[in-house]
Each structure stands twice: as structure tokens, then as C-alpha cells.
PDB file of N, CA and C in Angstrom:
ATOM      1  N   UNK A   1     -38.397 -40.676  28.725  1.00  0.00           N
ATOM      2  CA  UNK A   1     -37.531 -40.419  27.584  1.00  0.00           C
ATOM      3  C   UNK A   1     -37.915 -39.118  26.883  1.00  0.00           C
ATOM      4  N   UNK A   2     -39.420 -38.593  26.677  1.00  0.00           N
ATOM      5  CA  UNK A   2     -39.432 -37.680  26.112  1.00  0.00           C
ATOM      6  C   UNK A   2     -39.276 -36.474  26.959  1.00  0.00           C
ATOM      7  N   UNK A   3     -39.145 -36.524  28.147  1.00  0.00           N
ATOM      8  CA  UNK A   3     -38.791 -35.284  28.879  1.00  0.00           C
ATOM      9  C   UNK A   3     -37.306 -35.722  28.740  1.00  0.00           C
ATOM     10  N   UNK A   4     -36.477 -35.560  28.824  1.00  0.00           N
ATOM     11  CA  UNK A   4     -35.222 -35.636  28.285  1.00  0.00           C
ATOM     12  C   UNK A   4     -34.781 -35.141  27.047  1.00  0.00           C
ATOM     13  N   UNK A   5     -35.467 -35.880  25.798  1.00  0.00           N
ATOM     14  CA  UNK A   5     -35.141 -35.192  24.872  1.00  0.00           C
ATOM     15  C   UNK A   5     -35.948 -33.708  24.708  1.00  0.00           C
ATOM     16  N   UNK A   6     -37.079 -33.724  25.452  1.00  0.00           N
ATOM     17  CA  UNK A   6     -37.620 -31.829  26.154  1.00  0.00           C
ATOM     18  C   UNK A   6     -36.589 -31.394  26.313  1.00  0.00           C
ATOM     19  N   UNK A   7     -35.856 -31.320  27.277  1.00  0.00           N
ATOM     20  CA  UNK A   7     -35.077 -31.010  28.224  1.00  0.00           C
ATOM     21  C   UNK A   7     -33.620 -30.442  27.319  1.00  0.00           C
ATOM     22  N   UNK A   8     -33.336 -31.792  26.194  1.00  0.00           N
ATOM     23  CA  UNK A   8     -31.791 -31.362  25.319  1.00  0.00           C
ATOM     24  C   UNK A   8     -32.469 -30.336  24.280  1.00  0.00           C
ATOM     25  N   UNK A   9     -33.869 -30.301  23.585  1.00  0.00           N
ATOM     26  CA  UNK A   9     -33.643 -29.062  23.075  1.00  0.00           C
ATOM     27  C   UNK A   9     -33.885 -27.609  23.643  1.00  0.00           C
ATOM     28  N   UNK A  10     -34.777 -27.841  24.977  1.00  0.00           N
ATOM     29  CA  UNK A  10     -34.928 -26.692  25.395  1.00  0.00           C
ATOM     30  C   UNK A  10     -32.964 -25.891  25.833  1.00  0.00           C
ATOM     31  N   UNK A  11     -32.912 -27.428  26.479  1.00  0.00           N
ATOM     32  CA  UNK A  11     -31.340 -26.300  26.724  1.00  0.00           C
ATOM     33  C   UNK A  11     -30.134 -25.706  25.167  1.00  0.00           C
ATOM     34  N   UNK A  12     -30.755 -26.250  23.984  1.00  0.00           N
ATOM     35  CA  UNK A  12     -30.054 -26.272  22.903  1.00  0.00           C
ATOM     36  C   UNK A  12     -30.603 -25.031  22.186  1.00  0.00           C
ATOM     37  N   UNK A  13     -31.827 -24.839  22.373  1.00  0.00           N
ATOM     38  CA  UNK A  13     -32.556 -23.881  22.235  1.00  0.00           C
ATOM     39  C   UNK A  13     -32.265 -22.054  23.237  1.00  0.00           C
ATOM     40  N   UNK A  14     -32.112 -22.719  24.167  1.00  0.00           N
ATOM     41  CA  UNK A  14     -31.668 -21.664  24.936  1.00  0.00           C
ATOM     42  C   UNK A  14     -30.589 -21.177  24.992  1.00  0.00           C
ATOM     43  N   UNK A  15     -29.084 -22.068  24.462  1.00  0.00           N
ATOM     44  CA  UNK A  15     -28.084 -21.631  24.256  1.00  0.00           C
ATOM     45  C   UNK A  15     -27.760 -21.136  22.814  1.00  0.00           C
ATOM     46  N   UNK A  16     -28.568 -21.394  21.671  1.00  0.00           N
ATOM     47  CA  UNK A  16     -28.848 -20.659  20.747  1.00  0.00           C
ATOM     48  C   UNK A  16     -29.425 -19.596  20.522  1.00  0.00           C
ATOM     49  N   UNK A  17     -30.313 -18.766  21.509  1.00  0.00           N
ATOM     50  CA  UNK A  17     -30.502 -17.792  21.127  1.00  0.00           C
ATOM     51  C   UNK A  17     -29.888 -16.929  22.040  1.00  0.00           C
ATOM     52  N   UNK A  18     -29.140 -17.517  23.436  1.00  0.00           N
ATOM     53  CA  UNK A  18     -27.975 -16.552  23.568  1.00  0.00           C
ATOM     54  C   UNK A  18     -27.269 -15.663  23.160  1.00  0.00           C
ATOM     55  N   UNK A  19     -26.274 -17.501  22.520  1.00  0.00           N
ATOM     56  CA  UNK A  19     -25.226 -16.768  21.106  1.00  0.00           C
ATOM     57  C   UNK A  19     -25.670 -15.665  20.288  1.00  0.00           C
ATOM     58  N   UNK A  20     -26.991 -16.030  19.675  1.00  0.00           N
ATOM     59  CA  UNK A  20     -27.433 -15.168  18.547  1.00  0.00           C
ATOM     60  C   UNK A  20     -27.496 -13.282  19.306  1.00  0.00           C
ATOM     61  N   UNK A  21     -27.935 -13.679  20.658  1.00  0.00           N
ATOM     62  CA  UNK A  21     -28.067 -12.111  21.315  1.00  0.00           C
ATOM     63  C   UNK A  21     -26.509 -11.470  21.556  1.00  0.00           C
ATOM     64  N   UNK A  22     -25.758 -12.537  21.520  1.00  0.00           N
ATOM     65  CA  UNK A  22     -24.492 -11.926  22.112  1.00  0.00           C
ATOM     66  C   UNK A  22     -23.912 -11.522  20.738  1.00  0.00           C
ATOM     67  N   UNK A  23     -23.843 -12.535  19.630  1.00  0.00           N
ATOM     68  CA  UNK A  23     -23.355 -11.825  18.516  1.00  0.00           C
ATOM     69  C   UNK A  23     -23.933 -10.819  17.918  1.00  0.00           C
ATOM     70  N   UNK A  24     -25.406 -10.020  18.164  1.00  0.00           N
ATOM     71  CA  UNK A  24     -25.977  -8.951  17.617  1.00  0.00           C
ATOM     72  C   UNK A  24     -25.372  -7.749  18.832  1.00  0.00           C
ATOM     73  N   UNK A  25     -24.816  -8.161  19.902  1.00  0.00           N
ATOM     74  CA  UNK A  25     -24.231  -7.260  21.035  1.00  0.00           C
ATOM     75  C   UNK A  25     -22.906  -7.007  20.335  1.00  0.00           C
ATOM     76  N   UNK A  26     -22.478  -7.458  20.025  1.00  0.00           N
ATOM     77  CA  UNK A  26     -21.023  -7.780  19.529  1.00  0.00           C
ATOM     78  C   UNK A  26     -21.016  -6.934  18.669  1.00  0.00           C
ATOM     79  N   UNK A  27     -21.574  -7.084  17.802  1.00  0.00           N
ATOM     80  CA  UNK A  27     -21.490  -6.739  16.251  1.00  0.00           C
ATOM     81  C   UNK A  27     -22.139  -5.460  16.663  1.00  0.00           C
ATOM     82  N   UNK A  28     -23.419  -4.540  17.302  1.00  0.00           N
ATOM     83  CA  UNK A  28     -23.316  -3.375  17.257  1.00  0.00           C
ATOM     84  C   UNK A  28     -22.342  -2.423  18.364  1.00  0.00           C
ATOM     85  N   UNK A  29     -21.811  -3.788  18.827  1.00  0.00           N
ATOM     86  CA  UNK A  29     -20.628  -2.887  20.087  1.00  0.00           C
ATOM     87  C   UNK A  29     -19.325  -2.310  18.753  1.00  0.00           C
ATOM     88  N   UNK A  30     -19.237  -3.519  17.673  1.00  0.00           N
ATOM     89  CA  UNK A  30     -17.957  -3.234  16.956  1.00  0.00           C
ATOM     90  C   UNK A  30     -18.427  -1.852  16.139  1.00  0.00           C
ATOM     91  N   UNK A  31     -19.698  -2.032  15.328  1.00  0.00           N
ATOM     92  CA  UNK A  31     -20.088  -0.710  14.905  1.00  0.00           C
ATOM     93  C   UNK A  31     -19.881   0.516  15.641  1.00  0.00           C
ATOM     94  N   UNK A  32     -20.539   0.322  16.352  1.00  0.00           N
ATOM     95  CA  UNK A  32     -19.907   1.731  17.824  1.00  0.00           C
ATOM     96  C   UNK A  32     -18.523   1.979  17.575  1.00  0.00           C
ATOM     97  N   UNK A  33     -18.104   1.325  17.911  1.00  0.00           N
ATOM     98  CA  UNK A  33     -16.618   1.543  17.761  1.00  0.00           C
ATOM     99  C   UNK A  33     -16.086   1.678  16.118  1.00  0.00           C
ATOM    100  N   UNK A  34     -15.865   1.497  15.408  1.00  0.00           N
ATOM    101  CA  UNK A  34     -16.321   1.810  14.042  1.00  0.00           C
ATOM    102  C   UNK A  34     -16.418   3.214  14.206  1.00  0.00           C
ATOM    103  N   UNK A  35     -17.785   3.478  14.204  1.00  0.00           N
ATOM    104  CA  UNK A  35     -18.138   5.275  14.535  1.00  0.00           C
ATOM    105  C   UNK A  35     -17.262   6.224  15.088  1.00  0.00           C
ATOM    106  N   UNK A  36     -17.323   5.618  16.519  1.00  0.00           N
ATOM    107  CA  UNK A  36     -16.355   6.244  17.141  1.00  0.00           C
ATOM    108  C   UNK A  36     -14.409   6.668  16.394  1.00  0.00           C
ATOM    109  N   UNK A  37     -14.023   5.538  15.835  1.00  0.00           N
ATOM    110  CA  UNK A  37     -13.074   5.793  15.343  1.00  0.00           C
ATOM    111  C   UNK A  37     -12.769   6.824  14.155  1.00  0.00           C
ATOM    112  N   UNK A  38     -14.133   6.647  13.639  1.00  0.00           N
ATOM    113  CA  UNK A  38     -14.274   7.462  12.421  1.00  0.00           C
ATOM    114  C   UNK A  38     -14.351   8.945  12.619  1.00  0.00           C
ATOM    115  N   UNK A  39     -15.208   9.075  13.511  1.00  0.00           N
ATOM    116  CA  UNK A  39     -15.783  10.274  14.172  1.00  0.00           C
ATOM    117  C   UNK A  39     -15.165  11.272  14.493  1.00  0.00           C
ATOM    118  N   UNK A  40     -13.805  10.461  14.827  1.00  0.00           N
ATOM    119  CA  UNK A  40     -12.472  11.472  15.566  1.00  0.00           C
ATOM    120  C   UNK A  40     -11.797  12.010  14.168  1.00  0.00           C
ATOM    121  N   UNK A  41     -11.894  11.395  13.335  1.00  0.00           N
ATOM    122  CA  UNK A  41     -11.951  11.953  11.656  1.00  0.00           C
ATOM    123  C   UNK A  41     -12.204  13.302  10.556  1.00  0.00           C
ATOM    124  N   UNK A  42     -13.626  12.791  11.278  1.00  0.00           N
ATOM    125  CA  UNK A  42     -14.587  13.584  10.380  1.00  0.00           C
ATOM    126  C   UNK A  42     -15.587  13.737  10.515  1.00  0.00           C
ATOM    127  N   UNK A  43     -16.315  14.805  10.440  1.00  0.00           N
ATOM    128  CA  UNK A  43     -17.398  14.972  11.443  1.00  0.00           C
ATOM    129  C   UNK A  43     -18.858  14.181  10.550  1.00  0.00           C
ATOM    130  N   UNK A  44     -19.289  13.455  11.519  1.00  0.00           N
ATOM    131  CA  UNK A  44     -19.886  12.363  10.741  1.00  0.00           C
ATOM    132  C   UNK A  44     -21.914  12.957  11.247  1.00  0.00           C
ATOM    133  N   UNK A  45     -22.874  12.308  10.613  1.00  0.00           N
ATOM    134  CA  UNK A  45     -24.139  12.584  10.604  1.00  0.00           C
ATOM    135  C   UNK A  45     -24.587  12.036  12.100  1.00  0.00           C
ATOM    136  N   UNK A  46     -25.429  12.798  12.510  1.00  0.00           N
ATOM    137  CA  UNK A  46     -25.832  12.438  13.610  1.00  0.00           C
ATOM    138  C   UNK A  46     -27.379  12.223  13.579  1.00  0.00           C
ATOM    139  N   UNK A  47     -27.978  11.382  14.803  1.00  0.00           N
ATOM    140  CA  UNK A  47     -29.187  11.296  14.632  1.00  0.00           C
ATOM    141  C   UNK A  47     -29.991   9.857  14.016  1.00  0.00           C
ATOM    142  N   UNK A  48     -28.997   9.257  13.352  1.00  0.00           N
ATOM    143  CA  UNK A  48     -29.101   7.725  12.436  1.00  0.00           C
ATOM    144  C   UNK A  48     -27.350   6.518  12.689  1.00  0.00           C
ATOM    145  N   UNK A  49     -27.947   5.619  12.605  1.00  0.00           N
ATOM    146  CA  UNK A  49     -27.034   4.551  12.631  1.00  0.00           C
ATOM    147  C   UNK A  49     -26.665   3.761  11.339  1.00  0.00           C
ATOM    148  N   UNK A  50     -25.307   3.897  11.035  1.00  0.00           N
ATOM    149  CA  UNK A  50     -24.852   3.807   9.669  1.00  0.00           C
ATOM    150  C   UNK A  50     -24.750   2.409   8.984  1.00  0.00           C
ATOM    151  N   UNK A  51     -25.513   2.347   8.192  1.00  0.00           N
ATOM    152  CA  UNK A  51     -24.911   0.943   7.674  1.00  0.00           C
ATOM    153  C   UNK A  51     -23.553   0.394   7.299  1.00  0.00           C
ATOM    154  N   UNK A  52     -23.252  -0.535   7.917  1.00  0.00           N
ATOM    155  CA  UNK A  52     -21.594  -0.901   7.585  1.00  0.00           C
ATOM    156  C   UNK A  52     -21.442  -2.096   6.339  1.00  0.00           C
ATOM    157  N   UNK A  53     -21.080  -1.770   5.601  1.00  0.00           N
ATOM    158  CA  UNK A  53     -20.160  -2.544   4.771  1.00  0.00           C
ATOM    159  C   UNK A  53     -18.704  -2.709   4.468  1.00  0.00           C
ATOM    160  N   UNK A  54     -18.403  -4.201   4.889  1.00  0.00           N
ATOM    161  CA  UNK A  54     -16.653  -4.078   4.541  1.00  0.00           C
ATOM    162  C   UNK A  54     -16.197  -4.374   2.841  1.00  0.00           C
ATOM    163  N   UNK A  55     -15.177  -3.712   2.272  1.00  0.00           N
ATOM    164  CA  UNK A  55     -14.765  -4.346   0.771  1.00  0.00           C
ATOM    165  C   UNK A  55     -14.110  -5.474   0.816  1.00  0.00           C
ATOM    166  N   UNK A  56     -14.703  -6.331   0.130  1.00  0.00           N
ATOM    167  CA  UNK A  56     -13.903  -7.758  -0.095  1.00  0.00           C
ATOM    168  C   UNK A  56     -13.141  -7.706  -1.643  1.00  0.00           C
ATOM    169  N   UNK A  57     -13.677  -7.339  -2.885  1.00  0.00           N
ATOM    170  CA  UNK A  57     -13.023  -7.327  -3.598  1.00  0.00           C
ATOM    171  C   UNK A  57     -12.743  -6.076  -4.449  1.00  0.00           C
ATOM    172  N   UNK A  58     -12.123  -5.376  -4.129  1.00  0.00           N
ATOM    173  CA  UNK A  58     -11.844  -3.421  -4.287  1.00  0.00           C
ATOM    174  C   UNK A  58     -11.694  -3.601  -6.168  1.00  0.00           C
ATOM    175  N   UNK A  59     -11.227  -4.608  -6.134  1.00  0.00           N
ATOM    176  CA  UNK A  59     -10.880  -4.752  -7.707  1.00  0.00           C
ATOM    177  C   UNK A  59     -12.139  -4.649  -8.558  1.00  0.00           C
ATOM    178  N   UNK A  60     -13.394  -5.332  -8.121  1.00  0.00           N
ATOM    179  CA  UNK A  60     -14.289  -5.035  -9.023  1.00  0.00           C
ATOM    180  C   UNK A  60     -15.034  -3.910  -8.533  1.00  0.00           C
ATOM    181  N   UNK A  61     -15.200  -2.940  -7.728  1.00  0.00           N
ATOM    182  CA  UNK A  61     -15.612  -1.873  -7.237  1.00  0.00           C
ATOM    183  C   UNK A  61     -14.394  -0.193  -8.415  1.00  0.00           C
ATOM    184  N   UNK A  62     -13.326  -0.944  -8.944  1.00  0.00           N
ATOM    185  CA  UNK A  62     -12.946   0.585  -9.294  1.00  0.00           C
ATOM    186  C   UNK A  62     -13.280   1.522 -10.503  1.00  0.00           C
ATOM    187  N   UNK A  63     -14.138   0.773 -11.297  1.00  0.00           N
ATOM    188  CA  UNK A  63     -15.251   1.700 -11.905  1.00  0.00           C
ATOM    189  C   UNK A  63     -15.895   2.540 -10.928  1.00  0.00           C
ATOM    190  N   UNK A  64     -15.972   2.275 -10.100  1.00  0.00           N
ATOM    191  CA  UNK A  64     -17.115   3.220  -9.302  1.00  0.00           C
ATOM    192  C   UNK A  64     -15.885   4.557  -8.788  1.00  0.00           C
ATOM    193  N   UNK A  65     -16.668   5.751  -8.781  1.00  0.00           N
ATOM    194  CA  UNK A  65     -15.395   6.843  -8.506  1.00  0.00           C
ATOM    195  C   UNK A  65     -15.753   6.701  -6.956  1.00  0.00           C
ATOM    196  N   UNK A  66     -15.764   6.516  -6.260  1.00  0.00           N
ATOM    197  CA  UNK A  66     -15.948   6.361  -4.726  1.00  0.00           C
ATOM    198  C   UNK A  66     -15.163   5.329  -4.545  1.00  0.00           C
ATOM    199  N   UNK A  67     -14.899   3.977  -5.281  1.00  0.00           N
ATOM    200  CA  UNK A  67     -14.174   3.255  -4.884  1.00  0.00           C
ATOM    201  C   UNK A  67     -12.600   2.836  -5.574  1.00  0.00           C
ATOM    202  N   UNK A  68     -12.354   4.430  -6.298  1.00  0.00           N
ATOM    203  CA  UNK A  68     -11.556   4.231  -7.100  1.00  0.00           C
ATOM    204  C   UNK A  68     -10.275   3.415  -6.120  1.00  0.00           C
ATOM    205  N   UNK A  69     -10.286   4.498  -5.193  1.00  0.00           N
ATOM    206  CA  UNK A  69      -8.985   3.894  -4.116  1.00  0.00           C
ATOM    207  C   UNK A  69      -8.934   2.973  -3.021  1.00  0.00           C
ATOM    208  N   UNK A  70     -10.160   2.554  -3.672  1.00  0.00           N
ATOM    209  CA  UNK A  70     -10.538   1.538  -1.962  1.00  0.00           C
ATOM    210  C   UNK A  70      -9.616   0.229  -2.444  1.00  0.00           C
ATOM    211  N   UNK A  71      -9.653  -0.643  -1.317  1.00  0.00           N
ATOM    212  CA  UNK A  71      -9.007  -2.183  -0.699  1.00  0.00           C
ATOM    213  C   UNK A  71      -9.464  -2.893  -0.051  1.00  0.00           C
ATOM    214  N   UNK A  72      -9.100  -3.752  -0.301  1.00  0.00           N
ATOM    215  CA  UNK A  72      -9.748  -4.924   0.522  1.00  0.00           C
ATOM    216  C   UNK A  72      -9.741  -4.439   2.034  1.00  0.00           C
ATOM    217  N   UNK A  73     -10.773  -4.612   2.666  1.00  0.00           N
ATOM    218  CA  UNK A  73     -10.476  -4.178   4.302  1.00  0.00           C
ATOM    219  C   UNK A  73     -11.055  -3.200   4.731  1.00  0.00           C
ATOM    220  N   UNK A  74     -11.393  -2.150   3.717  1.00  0.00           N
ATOM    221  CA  UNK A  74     -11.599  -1.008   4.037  1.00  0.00           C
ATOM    222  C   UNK A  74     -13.084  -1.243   4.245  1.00  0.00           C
ATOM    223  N   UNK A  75     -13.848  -0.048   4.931  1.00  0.00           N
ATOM    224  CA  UNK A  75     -15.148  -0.199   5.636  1.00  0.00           C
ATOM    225  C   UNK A  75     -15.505   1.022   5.050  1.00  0.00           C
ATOM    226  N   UNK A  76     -17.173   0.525   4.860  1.00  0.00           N
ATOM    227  CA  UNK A  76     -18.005   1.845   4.196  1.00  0.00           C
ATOM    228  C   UNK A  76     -19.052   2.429   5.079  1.00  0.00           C
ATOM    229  N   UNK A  77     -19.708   3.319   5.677  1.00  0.00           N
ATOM    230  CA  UNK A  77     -20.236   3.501   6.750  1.00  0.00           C
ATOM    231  C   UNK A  77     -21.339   4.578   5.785  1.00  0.00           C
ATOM    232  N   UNK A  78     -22.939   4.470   5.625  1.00  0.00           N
ATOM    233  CA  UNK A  78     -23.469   4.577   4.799  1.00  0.00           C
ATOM    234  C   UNK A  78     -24.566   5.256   5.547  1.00  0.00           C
ATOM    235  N   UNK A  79     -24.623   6.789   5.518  1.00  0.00           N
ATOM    236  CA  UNK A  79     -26.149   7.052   6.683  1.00  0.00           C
ATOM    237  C   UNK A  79     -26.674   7.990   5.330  1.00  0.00           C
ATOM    238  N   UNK A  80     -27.988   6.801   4.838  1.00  0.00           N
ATOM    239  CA  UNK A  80     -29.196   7.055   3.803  1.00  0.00           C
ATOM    240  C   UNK A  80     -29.774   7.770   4.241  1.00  0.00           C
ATOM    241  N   UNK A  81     -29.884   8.287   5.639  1.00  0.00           N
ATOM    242  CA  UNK A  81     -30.981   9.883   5.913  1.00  0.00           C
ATOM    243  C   UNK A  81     -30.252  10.826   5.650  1.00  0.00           C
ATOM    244  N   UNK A  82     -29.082  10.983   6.110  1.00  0.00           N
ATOM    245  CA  UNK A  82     -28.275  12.583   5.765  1.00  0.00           C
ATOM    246  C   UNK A  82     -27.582  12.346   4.156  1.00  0.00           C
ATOM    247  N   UNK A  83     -27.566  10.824   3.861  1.00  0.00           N
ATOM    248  CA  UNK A  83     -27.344  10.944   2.449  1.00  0.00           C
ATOM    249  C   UNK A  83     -25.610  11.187   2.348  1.00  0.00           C
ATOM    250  N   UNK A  84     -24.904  10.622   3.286  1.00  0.00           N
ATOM    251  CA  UNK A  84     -23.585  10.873   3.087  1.00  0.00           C
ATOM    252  C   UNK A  84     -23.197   9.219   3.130  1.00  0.00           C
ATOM    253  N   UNK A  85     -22.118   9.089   2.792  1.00  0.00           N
ATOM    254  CA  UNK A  85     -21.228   7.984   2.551  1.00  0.00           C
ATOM    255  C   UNK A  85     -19.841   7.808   2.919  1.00  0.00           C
ATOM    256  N   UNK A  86     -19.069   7.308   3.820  1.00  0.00           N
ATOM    257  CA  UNK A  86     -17.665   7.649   4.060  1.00  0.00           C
ATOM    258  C   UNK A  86     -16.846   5.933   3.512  1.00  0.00           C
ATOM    259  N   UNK A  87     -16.182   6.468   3.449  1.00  0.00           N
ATOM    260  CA  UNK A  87     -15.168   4.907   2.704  1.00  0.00           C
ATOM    261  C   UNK A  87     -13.205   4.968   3.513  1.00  0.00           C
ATOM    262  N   UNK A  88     -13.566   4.045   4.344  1.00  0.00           N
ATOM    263  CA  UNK A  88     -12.200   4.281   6.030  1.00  0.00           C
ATOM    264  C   UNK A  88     -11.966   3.229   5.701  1.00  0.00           C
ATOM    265  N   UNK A  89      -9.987   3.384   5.939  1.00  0.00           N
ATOM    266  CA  UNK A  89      -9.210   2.412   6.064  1.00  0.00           C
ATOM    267  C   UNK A  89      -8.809   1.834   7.182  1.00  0.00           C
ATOM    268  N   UNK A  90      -9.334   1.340   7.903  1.00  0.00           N
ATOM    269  CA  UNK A  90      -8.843   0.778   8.985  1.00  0.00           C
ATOM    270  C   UNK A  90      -7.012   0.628   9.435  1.00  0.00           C
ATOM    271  N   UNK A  91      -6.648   0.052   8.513  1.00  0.00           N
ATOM    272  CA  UNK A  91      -5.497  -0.117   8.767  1.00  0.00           C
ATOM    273  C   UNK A  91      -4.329   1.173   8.510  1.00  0.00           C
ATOM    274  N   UNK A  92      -4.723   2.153   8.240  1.00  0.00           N
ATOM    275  CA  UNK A  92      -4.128   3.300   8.132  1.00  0.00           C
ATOM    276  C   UNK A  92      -4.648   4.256   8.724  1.00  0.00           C
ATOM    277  N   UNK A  93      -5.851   3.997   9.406  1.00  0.00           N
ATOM    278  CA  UNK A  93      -7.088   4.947  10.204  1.00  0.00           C
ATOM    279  C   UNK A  93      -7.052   6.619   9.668  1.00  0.00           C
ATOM    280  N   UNK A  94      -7.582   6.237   8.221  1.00  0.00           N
ATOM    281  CA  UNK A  94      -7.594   7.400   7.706  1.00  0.00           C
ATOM    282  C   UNK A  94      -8.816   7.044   6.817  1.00  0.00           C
ATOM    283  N   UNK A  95      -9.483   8.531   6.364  1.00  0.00           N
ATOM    284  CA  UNK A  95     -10.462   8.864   5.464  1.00  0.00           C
ATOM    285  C   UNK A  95     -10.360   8.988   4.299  1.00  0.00           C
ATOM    286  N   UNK A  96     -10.466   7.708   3.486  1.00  0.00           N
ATOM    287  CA  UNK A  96     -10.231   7.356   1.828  1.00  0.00           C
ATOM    288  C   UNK A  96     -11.064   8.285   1.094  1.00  0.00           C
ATOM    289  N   UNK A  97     -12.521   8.438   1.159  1.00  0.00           N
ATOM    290  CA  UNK A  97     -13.313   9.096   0.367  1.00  0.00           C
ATOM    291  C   UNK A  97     -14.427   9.615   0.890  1.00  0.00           C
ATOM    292  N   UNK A  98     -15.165  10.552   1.018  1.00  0.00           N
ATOM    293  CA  UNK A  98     -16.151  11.137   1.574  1.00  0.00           C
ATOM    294  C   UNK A  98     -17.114  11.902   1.242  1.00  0.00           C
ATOM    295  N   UNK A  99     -18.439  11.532   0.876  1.00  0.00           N
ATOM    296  CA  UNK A  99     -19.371  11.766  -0.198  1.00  0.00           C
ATOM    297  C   UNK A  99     -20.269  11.891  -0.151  1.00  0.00           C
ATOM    298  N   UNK A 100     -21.468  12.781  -1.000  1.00  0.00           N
ATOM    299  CA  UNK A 100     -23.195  12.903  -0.763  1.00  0.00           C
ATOM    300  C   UNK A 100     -23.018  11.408  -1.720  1.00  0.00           C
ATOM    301  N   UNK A 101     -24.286  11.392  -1.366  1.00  0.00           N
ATOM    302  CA  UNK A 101     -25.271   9.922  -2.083  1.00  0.00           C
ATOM    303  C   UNK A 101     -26.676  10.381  -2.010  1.00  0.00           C
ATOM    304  N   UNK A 102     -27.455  10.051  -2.995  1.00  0.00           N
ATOM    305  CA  UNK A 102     -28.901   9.975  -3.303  1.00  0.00           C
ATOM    306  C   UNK A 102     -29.446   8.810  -3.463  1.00  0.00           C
ATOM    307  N   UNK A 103     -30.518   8.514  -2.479  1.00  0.00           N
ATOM    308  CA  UNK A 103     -31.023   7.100  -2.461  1.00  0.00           C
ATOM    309  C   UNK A 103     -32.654   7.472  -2.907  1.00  0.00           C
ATOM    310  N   UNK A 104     -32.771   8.309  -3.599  1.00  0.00           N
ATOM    311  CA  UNK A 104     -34.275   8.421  -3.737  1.00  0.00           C
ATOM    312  C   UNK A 104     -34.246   8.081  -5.534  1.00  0.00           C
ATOM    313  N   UNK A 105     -35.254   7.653  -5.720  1.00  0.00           N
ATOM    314  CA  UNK A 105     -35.785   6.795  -7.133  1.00  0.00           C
ATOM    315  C   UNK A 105     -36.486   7.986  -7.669  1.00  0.00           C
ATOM    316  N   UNK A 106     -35.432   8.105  -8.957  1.00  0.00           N
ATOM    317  CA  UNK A 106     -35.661   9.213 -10.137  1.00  0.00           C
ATOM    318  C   UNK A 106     -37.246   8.899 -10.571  1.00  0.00           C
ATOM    319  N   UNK A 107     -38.330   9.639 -10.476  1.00  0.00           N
ATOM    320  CA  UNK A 107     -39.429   8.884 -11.488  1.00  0.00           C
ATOM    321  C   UNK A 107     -39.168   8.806 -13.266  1.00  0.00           C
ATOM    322  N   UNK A 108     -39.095   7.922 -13.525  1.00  0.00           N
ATOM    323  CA  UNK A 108     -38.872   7.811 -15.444  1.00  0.00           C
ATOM    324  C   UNK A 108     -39.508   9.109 -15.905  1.00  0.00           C
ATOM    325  N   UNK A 109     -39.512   9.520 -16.695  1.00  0.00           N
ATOM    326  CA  UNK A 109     -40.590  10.780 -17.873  1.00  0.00           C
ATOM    327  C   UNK A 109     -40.843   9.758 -18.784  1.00  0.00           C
ATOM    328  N   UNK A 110     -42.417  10.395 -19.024  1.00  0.00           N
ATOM    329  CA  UNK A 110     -42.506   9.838 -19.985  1.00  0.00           C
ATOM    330  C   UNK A 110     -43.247  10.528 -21.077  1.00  0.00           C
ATOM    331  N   UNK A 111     -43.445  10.443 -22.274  1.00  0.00           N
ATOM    332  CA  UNK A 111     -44.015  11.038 -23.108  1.00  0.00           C
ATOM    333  C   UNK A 111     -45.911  10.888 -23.137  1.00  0.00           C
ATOM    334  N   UNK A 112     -46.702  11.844 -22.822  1.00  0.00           N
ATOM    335  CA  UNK A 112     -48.031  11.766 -22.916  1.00  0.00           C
ATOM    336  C   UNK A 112     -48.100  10.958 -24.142  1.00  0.00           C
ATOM    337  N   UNK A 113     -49.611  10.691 -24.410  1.00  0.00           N
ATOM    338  CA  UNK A 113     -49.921   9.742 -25.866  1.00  0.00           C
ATOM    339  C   UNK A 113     -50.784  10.831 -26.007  1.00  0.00           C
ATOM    340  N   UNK A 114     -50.555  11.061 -27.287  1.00  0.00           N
ATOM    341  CA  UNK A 114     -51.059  11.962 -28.937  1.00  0.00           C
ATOM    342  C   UNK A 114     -52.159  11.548 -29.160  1.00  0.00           C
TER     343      UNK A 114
END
């Protein structure tokens, strides 16, 4: 009996970390493509792989001037080494906004003590 239940998690086990490999295949095959679409755009940073974020709710993003015109749907493609930012509509396959960004931490000033 206990080789059996061996046996159901090893194979439960093994078909779980399949999936998990195939959906990290997946998901940087869609990024690729992502890029690629973008790319034909605008000439995008080379050398680094962009972080993707999609907008879910554009409505609370339009304070931000980068997301003044964004929508739901739209994809943000984010490369923190060259420090650029692009904001693509998929569904219109066009270039909403396109931008430097600074990801480095201002040090505070502070006043010496007297």
C-alpha cells in the first residue's frame, strides 16, 4: 500500500512540475513575442529582459502622467537598466507612451547637528 501511494505522488509530483516548466515556457515565449511586437515599433533597449506588466484598472493609474491614456489591456514593458519604460496597446498595436524612468533611491539631505 505504501508503494502505491509512493507511486500517486511521485507521478503527481512529476506532473506538477511539468506544468509549472511549461507555464514559465509559455509565459517567456508570450514575452518574446510581446518584444518582438513592440520592437517593430520602436526601437526598444537591448541587452536586458523587460519586465511586463498588464493594466487592470487604468482608472486608478490616471494621476500618473504616463498613464494618463492608458486602458485596461494595455501592457507596460519596463527595462530598469536602460531606465526606459514603454506603455503598448495591444489591441491597436500602437505606442501609447514612451519614457525615461529612474529607479535609483534619492539619498534624503540632511542637516549636520550644531
Amino acid at each position: 500500500m505504501a508503494v502505491v501511494a509512493w507511486l500517486v505522488y511521485s507521478n503527481i509530483h512529476t506532473r506538477n512540475q511539468l506544468n509549472a516548466a511549461k507555464s514559465q515556457s509559455s509565459s517567456q515565449t508570450s514575452t518574446q513575442q510581446l518584444i518582438n511586437k513592440v520592437g517593430v515599433l520602436v526601437q526598444l533597449p537591448t541587452g536586458e529582459t523587460p519586465t511586463v506588466a498588464t493594466v487592470n484598472d487604468a482608472s486608478k493609474l490616471k494621476t500618473q502622467q504616463f498613464f494618463a491614456h492608458a486602458q485596461d489591456g494595455d501592457k507596460v514593458l519596463i527595462y530598469s537598466k536602460a531606465g526606459r519604460a514603454v506603455l503598448y496597446r495591444p489591441s491597436t498595436n500602437k505606442i501609447i507612451e514612451y519614457t525615461e524612468v529612474n529607479f535609483t533611491n534619492t539619498p534624503s539631505t540632511s542637516t549636520p547637528n550644531q
